[in-house]
Protein backbone atom coordinates (compact mmCIF):
# COMPACT_ATOMS: atom_id res chain seq x y z
CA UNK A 1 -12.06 -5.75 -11.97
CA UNK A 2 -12.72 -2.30 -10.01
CA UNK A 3 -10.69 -2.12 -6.93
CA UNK A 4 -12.10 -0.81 -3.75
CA UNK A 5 -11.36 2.80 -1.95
CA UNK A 6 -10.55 3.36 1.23
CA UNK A 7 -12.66 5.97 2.92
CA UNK A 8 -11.42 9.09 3.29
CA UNK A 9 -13.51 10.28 6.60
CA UNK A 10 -11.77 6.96 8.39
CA UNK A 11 -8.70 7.82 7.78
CA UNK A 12 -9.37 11.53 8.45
CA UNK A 13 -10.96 10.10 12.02
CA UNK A 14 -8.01 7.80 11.93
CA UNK A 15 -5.42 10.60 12.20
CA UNK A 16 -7.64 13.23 13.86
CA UNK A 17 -7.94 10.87 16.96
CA UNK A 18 -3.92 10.22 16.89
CA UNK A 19 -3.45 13.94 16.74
CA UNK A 20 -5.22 14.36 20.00
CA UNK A 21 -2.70 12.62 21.64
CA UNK A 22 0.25 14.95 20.66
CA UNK A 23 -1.72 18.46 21.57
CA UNK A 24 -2.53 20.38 24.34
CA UNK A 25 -5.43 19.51 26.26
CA UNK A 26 -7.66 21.82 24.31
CA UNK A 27 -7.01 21.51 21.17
CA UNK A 28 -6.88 17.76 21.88
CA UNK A 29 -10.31 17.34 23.03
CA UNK A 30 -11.38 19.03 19.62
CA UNK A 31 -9.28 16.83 17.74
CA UNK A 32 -10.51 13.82 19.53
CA UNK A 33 -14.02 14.66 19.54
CA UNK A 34 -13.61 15.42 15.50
CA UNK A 35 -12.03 11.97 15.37
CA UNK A 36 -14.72 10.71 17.05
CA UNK A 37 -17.32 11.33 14.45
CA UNK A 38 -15.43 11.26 11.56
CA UNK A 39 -14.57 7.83 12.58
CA UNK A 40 -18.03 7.00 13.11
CA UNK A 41 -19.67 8.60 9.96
CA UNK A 42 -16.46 6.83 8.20
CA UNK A 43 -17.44 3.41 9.81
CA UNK A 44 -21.14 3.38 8.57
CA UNK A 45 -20.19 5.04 4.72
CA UNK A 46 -18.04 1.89 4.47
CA UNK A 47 -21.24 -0.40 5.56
CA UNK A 48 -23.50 1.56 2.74
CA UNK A 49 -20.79 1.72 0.00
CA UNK A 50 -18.54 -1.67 0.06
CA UNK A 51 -15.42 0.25 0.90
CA UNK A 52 -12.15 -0.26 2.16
CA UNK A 53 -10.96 1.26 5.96
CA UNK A 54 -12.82 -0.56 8.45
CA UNK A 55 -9.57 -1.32 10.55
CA UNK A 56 -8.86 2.67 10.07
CA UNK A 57 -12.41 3.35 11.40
CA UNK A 58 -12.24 1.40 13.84
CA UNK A 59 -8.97 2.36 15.67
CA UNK A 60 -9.94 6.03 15.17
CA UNK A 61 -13.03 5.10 17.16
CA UNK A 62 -11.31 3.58 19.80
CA UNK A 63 -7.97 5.90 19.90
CA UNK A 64 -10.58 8.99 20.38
CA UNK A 65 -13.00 6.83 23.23
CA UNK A 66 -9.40 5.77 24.81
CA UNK A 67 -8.18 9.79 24.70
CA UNK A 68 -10.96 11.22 26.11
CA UNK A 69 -11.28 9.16 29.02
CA UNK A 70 -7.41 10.07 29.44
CA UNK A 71 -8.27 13.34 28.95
CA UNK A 72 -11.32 13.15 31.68
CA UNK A 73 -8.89 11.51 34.11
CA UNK A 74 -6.27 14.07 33.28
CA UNK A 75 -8.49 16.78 35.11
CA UNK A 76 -10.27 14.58 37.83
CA UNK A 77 -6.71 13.37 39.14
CA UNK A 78 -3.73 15.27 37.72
CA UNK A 79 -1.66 13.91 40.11
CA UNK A 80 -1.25 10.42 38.55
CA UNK A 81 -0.04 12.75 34.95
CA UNK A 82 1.62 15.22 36.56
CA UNK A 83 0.54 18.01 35.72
């Protein structure tokens, strides 16, 4: 009996997306947009191939979505984070 991997680019997007909550703003929005498609290209290998790591795709999808529109409020209203 052949266990199944997890996929590596979910996790990557996974931890990439979490990241972009502890930087700066820049290198956050790089981290979160990285997250964003490694989480995505992570999410559809584990469709094609059987895999393990949808719940690691997923969050990674929805930590970087859930960052970036803190990050876009961050600069609309930086009042409300004070900055």
């Amino acid at each position: 009996m052949e266990t199944k991997r997890t996929n590596t680019n979910a996790i990557i997007g996974f931890g990439l997306s979490l990241g972009g909550y502890f930087t700066n703003m820049s290198l956050g929005i790089l981290l979160i947009i990285a997250g964003f498609i490694f989480s995505i290209i992570g999410f559809v290998q584990i469709k094609e191939r059987g895999e393990k790591g949808k719940v690691f795709a997923i969050l990674g999808f929805i930590l970087s979505l859930l960052a970036f529109i803190l990050a876009i409020l961050a600069n609309l209203y930086p009042e409300l984070f004070n900055y």
